[in-house]
N, C-alpha and C. Protein backbone atom coordinates (compact mmCIF):
# COMPACT_ATOMS: atom_id res chain seq x y z
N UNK A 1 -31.67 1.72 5.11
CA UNK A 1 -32.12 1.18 6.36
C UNK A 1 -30.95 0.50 7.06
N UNK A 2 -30.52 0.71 8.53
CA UNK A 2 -29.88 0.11 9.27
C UNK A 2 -30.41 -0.93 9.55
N UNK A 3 -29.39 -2.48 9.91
CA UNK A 3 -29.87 -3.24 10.56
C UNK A 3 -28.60 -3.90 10.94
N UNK A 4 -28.51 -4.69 11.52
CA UNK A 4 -27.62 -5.42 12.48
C UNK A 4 -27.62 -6.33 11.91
N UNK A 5 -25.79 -6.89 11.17
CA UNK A 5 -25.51 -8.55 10.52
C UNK A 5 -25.17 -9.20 11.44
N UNK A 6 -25.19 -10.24 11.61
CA UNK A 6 -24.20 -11.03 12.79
C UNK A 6 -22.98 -10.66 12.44
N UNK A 7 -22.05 -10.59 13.07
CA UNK A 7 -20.47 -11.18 12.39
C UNK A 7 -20.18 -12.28 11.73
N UNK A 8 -21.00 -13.26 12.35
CA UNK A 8 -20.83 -14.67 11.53
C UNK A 8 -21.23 -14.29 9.99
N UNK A 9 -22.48 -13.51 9.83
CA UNK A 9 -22.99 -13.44 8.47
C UNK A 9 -22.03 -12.81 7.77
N UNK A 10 -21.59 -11.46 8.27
CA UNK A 10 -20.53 -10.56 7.99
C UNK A 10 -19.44 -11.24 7.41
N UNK A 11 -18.60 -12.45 8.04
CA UNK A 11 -17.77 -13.04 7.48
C UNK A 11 -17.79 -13.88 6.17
N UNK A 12 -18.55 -14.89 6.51
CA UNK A 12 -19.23 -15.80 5.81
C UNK A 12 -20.21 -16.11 4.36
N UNK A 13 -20.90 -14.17 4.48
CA UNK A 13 -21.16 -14.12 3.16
C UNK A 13 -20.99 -13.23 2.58
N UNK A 14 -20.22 -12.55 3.31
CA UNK A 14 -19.56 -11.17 2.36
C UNK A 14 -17.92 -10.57 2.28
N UNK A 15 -17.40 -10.98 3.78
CA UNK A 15 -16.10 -11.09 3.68
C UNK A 15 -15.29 -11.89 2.76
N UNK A 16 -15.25 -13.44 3.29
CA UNK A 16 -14.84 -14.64 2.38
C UNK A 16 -15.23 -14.56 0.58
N UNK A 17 -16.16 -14.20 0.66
CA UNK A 17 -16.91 -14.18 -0.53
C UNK A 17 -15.85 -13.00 -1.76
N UNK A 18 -16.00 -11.55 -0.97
CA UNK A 18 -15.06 -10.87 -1.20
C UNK A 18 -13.10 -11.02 -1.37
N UNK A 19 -13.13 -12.10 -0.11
CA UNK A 19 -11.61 -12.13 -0.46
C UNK A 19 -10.87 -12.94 -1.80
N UNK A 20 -11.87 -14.14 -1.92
CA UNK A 20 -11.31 -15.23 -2.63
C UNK A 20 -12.10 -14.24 -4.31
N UNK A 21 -12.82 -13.61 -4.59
CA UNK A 21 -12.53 -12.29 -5.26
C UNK A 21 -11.58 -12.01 -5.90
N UNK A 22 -11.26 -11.22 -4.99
CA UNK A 22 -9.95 -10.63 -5.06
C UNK A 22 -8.40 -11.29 -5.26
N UNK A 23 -8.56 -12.53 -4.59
CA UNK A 23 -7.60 -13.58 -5.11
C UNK A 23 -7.51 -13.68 -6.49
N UNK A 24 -8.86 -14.15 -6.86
CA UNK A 24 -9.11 -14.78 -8.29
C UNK A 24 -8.48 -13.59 -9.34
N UNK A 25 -9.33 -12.53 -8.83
CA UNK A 25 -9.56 -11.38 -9.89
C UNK A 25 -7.93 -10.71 -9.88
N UNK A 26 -7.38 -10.38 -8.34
CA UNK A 26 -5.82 -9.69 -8.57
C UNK A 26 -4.80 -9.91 -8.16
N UNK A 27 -4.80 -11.48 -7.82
CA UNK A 27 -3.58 -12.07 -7.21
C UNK A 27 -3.41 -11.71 -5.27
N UNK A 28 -4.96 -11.27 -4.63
CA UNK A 28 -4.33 -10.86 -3.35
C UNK A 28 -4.50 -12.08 -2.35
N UNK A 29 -3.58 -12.48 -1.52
CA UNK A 29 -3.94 -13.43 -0.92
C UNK A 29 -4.57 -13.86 0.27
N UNK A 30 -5.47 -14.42 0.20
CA UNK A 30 -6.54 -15.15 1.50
C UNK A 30 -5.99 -15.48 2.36
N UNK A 31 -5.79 -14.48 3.72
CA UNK A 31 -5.36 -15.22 5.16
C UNK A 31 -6.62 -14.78 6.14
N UNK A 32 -6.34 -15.66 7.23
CA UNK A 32 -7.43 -15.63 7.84
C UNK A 32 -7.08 -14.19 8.89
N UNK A 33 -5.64 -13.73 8.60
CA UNK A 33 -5.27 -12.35 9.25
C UNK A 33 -6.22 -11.46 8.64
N UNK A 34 -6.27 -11.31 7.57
CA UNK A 34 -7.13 -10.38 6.36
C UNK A 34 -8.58 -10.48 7.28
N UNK A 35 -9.23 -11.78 7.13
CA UNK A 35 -10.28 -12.27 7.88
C UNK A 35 -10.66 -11.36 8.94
N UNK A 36 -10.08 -11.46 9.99
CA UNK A 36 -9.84 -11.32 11.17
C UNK A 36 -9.80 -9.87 11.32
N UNK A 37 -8.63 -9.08 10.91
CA UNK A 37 -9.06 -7.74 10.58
C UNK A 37 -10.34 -6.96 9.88
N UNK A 38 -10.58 -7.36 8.62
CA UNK A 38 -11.85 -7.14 8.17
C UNK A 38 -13.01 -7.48 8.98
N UNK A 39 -13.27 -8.28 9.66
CA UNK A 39 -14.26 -8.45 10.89
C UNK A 39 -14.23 -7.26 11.66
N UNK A 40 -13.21 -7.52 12.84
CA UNK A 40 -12.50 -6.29 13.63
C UNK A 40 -13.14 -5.21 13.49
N UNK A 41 -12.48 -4.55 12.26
CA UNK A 41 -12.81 -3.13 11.72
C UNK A 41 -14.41 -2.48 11.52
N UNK A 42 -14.92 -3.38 11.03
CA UNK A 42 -16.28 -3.61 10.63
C UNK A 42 -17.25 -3.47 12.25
N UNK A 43 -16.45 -4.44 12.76
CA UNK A 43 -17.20 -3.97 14.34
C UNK A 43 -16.90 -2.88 15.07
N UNK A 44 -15.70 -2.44 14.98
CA UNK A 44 -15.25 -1.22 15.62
C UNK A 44 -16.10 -0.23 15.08
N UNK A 45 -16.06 -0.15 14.03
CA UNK A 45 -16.44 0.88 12.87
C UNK A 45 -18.51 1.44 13.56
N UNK A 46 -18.73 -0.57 13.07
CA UNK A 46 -20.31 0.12 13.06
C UNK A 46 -21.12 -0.69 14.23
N UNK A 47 -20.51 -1.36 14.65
CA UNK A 47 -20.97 -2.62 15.74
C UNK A 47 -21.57 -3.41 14.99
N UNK A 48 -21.51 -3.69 13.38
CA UNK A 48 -22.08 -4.79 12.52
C UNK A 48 -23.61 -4.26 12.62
N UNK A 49 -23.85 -2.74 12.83
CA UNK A 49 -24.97 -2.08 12.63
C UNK A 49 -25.57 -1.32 11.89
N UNK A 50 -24.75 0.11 11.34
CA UNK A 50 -24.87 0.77 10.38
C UNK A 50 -24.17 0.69 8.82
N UNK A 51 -24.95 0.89 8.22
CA UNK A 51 -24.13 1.08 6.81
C UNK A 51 -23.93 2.93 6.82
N UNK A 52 -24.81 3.65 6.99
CA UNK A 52 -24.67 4.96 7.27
C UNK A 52 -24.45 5.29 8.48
N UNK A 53 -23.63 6.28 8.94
CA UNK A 53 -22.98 6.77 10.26
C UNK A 53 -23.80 7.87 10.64
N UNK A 54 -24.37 7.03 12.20
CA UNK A 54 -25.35 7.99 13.00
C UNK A 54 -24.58 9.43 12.83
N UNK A 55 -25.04 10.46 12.56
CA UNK A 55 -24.70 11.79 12.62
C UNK A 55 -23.49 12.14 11.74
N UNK A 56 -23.27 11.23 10.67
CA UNK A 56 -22.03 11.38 9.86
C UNK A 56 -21.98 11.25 8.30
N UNK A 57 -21.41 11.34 7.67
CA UNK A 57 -21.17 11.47 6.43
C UNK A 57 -20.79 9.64 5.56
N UNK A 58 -20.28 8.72 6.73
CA UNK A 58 -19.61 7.39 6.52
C UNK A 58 -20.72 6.58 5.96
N UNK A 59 -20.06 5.32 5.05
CA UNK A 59 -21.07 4.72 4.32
C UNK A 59 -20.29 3.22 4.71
N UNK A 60 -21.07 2.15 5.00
CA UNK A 60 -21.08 0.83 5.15
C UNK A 60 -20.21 0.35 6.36
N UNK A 61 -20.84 -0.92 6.57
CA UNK A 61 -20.27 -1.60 8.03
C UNK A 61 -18.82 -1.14 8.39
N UNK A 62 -17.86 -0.72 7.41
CA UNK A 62 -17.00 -0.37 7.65
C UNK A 62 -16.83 1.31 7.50
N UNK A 63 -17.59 1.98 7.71
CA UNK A 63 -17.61 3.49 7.75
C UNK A 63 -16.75 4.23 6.90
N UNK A 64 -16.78 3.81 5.74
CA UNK A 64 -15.61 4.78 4.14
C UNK A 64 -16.48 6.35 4.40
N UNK A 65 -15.31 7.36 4.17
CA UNK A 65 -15.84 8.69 3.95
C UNK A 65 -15.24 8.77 2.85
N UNK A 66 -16.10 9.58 2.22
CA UNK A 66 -15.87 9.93 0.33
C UNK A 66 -14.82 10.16 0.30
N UNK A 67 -14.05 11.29 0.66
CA UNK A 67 -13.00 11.64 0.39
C UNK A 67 -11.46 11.20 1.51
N UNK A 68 -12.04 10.01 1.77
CA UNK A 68 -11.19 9.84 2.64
C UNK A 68 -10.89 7.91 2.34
N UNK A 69 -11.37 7.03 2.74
CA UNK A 69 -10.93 5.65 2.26
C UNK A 69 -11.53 5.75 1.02
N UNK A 70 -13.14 5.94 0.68
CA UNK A 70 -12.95 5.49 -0.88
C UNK A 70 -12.10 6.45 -2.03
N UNK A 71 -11.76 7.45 -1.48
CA UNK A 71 -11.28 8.39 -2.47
C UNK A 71 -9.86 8.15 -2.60
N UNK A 72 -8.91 7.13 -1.34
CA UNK A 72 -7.68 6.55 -1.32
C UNK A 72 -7.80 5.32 -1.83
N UNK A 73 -8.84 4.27 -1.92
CA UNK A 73 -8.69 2.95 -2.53
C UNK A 73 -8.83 3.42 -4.25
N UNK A 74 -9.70 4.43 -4.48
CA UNK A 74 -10.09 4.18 -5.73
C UNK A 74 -8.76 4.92 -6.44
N UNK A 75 -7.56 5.55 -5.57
CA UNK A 75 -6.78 6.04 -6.39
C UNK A 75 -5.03 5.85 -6.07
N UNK A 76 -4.90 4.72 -5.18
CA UNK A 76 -3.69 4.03 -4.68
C UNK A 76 -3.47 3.63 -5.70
N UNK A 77 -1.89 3.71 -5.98
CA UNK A 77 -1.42 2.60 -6.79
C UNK A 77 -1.85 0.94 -6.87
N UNK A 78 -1.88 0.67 -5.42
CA UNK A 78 -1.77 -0.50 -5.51
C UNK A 78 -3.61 -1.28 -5.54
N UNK A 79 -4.26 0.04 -5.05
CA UNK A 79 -5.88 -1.31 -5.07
C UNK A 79 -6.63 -0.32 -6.73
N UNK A 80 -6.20 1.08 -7.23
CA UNK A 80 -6.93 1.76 -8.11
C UNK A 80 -7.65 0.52 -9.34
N UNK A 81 -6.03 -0.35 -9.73
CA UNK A 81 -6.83 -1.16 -11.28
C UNK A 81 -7.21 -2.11 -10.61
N UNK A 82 -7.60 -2.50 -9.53
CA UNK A 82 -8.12 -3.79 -8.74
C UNK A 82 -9.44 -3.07 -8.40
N UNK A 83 -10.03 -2.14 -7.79
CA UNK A 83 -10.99 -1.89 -7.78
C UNK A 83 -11.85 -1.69 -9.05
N UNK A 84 -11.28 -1.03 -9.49
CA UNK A 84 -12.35 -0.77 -11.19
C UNK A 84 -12.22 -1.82 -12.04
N UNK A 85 -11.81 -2.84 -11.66
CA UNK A 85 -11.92 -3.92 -12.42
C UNK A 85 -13.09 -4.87 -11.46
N UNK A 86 -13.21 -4.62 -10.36
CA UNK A 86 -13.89 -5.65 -9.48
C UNK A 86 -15.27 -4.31 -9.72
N UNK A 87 -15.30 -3.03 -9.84
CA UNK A 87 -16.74 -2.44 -10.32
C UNK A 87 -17.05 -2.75 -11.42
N UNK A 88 -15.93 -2.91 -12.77
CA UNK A 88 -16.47 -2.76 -13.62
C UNK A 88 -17.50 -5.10 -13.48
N UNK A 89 -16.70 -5.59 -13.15
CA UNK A 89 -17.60 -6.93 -13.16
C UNK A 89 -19.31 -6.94 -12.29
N UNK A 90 -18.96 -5.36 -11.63
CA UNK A 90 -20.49 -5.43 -10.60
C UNK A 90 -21.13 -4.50 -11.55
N UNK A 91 -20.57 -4.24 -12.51
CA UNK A 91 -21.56 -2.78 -13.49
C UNK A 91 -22.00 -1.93 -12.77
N UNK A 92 -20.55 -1.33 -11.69
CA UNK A 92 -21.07 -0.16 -10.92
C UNK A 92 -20.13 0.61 -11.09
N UNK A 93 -20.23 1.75 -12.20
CA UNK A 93 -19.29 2.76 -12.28
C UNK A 93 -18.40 3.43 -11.28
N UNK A 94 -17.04 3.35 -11.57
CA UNK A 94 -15.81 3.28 -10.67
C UNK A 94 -15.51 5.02 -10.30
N UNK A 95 -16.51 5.39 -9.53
CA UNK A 95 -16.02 6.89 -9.30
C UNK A 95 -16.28 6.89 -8.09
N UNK A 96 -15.48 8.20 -7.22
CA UNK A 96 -15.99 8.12 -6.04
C UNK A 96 -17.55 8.60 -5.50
N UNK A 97 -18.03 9.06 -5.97
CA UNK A 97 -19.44 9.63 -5.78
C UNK A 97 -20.06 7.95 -6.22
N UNK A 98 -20.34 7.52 -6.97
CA UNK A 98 -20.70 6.07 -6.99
C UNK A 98 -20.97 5.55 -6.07
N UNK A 99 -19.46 4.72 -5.89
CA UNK A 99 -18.59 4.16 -5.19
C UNK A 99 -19.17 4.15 -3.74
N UNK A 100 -18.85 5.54 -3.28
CA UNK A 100 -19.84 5.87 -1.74
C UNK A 100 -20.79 5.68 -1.35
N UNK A 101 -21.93 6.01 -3.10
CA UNK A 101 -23.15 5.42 -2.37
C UNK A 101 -23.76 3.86 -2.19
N UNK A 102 -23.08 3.39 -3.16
CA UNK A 102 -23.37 1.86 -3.04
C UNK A 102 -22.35 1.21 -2.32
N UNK A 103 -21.49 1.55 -1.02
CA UNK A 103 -21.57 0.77 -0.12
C UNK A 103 -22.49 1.04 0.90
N UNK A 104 -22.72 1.91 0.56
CA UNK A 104 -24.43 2.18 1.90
C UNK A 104 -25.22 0.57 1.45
N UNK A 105 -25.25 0.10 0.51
CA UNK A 105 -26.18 -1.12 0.26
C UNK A 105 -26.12 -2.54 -0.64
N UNK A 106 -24.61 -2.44 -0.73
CA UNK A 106 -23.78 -3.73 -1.39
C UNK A 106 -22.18 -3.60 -0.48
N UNK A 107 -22.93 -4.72 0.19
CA UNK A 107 -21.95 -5.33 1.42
C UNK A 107 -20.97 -6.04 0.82
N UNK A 108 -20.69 -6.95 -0.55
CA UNK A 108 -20.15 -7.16 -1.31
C UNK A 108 -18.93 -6.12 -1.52
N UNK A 109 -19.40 -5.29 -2.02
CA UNK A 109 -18.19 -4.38 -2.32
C UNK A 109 -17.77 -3.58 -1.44
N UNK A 110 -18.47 -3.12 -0.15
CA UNK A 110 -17.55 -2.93 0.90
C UNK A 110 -16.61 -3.54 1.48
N UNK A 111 -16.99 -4.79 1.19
CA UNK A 111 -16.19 -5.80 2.38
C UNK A 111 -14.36 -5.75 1.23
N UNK A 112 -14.95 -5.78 -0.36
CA UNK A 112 -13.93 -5.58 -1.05
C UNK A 112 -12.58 -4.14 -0.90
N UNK A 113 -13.91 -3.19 -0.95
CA UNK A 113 -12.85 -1.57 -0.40
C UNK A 113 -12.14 -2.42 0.90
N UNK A 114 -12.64 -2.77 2.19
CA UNK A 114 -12.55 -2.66 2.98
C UNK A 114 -10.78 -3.63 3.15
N UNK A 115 -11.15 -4.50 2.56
CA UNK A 115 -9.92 -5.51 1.97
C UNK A 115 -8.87 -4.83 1.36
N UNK A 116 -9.21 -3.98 -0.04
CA UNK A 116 -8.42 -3.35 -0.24
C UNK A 116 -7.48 -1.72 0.31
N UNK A 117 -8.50 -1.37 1.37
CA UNK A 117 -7.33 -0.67 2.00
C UNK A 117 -6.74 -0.85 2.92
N UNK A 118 -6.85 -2.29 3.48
CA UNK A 118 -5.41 -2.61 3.93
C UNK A 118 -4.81 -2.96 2.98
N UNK A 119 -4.59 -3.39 1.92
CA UNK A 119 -4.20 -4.43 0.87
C UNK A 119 -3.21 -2.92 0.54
N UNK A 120 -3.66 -1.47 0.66
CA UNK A 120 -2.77 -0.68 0.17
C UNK A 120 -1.54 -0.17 1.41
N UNK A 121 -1.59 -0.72 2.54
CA UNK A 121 -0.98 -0.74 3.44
C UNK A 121 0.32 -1.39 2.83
N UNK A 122 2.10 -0.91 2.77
CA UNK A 122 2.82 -1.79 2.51
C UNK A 122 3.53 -3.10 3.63
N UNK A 123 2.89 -2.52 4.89
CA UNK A 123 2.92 -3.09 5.85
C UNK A 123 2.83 -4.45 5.88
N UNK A 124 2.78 -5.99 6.57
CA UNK A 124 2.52 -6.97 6.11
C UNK A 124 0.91 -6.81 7.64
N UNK A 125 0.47 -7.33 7.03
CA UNK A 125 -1.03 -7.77 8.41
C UNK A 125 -0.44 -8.17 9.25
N UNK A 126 -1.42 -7.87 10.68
CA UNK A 126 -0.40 -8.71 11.82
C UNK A 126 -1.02 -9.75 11.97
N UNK A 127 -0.01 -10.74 12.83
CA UNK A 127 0.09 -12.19 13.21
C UNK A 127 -1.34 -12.25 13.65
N UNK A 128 -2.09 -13.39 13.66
CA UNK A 128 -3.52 -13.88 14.48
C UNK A 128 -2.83 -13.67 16.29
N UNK A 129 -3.84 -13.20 16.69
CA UNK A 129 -3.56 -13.05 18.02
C UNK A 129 -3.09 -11.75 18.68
N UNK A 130 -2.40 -11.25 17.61
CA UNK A 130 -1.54 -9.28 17.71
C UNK A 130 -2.57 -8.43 17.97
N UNK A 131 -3.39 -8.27 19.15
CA UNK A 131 -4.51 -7.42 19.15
C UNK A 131 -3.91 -6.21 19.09
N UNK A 132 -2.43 -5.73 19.85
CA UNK A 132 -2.13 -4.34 19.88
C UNK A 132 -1.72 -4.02 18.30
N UNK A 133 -1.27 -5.00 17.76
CA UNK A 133 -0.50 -5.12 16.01
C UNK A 133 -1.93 -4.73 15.48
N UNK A 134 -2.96 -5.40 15.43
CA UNK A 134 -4.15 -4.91 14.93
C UNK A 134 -4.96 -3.64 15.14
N UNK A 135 -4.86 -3.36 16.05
CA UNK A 135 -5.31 -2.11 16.13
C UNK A 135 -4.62 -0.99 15.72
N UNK A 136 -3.18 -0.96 16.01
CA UNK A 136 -2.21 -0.25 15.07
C UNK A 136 -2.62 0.07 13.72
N UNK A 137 -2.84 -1.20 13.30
CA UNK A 137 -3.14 -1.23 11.92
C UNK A 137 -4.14 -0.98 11.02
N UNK A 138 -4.82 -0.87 12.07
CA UNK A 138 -6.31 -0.22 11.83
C UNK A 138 -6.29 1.48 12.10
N UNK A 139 -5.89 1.46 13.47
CA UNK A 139 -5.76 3.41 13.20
C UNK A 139 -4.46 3.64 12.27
N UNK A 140 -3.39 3.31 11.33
CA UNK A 140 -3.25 3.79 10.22
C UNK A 140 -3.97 3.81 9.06
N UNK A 141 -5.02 3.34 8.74
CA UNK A 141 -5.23 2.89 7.50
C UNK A 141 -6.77 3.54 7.82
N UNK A 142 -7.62 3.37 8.77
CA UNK A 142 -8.41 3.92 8.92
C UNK A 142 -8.91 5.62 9.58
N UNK A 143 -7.19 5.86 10.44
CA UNK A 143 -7.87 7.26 10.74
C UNK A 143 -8.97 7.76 11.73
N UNK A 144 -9.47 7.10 12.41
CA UNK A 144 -10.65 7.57 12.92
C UNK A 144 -10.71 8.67 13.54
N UNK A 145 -11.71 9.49 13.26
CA UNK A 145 -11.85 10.92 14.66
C UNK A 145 -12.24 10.51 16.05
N UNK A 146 -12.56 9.30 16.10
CA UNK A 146 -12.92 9.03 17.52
C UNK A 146 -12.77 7.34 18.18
N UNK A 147 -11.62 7.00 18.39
CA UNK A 147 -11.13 5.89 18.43
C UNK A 147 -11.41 5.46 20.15
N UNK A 148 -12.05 4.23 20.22
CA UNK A 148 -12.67 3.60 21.29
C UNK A 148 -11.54 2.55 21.17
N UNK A 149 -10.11 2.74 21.68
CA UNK A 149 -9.50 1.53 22.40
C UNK A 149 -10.20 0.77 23.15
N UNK A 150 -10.34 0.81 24.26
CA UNK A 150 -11.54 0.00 25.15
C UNK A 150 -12.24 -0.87 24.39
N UNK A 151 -13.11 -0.76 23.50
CA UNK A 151 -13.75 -2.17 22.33
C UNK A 151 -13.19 -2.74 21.77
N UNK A 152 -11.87 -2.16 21.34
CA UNK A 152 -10.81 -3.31 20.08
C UNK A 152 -10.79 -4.69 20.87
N UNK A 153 -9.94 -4.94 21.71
CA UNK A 153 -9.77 -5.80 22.21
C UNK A 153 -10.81 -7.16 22.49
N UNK A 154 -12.30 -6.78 22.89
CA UNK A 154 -13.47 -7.93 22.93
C UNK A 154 -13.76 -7.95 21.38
N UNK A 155 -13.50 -6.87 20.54
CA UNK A 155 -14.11 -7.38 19.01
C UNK A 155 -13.41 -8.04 18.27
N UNK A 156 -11.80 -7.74 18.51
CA UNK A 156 -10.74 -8.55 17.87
C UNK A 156 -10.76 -10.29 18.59
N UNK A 157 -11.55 -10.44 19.46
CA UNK A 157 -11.45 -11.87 19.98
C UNK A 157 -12.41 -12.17 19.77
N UNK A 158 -13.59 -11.65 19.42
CA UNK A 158 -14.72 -12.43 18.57
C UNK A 158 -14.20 -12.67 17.40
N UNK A 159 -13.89 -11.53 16.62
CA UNK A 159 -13.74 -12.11 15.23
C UNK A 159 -12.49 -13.30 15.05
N UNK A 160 -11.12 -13.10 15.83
CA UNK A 160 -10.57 -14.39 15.79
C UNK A 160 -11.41 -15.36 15.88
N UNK A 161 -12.48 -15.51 17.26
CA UNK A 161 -12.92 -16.98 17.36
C UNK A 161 -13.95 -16.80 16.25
N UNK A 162 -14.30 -16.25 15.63
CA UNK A 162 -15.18 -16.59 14.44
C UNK A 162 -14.51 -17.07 13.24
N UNK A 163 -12.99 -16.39 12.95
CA UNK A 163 -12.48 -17.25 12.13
C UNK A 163 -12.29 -18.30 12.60
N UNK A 164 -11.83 -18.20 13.95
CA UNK A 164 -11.18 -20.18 13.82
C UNK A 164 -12.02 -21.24 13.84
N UNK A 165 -13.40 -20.55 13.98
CA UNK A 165 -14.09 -21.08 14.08
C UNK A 165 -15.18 -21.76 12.92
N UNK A 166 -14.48 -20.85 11.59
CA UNK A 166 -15.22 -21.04 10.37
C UNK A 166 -14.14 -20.77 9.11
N UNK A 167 -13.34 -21.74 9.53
CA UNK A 167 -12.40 -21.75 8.04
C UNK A 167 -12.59 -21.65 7.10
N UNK A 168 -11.75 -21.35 6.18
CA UNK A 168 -12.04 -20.95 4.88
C UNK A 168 -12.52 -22.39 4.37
N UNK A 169 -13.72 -22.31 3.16
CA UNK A 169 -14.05 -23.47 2.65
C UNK A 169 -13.08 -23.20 1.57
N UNK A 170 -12.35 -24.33 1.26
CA UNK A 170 -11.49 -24.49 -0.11
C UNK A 170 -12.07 -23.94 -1.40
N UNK A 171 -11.51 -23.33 -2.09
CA UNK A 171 -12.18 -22.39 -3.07
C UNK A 171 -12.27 -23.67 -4.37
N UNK A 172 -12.98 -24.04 -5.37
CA UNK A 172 -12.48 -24.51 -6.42
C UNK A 172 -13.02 -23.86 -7.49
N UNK A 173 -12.50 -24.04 -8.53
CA UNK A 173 -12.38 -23.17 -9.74
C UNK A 173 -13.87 -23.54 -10.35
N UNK A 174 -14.28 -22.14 -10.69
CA UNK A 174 -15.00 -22.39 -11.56
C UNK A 174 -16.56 -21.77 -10.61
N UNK A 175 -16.67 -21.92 -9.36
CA UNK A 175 -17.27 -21.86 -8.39
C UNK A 175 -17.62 -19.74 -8.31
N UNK A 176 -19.06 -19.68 -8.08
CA UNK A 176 -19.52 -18.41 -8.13
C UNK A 176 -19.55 -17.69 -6.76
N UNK A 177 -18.76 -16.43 -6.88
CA UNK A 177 -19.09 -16.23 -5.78
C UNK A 177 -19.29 -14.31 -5.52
């Protein structure tokens, strides 16, 4: 079932949630650039609407095609033992056929793919504010067949003002997330 997250929710309980994750679990580090992009994308992608792609093959707010982002995160050097270590803690077998279908309905681990393929970018993220740097960075890593310049720009300034607007809460140890 489709439904529409806020972005705020989007960030707040599945992004963040996901990044400091990934901190814990593989050393990647929490910027609110990461933030900010992962928002972005997520809106470009689905308007924070679909997990499945009207008339398409794509699975979750951020639109992964099997053989195309999850079939590159799950086998990059750099996110492969970071992902199957972050499935094997969700007891969701690390294949791509898996993988695909449960981001149709664990926003959790999309928001994680979604992290990790920029994370396989050797690129560094761009600066807060780089809307043209961001979008760059998004059609490398994402590819799209049908890229709507025209929207980057109002979605990349929501999701900035949603980060700046909702800082990271300080992580402390020990804390579930």
């Amino acid at each position: 079932m489709d439904i529409t997250i806020s972005p705020t929710s989007l960030l707040t309980d599945y992004i963040d949630p996901a990044l400091y994750t990934l901190s814990v679990q593989s050393n990647i580090p929490i910027s609110d650039e990461a933030r900010v992009e992962c928002l972005t994308i997520a809106g470009q992608e689905s308007n924070w609407q679909y997990r499945k792609q009207q008339g398409g093959p794509a699975r979750s707010f951020w639109q992964f095609e099997k053989g195309g982002g999850v079939a590159g995160v799950l086998s990059h050097t750099a996110s492969a033992t970071k992902i199957k270590t972050f499935c094997g803690a969700l007891l969701i077998p690390c294949t791509t056929d898996t993988v695909y279908e449960a981001m149709a309905w664990n926003d959790f681990l999309a928001a994680v793919m979604a992290r990790l393929l920029l994370f396989t970018d050797p690129a560094p993220l761009p600066k807060l504010g780089n809307v043209q740097g961001g979008w760059d960075y998004y059609l490398r890593n994402w590819r799209p067949g049908a890229p709507h310049p025209d929207v980057w720009p109002g979605l990349y300034q929501k999701a900035l003002d949603l980060v700046t607007a909702h800082p990271l809460a300080p992580f402390q140890e020990g804390a579930s997330v």
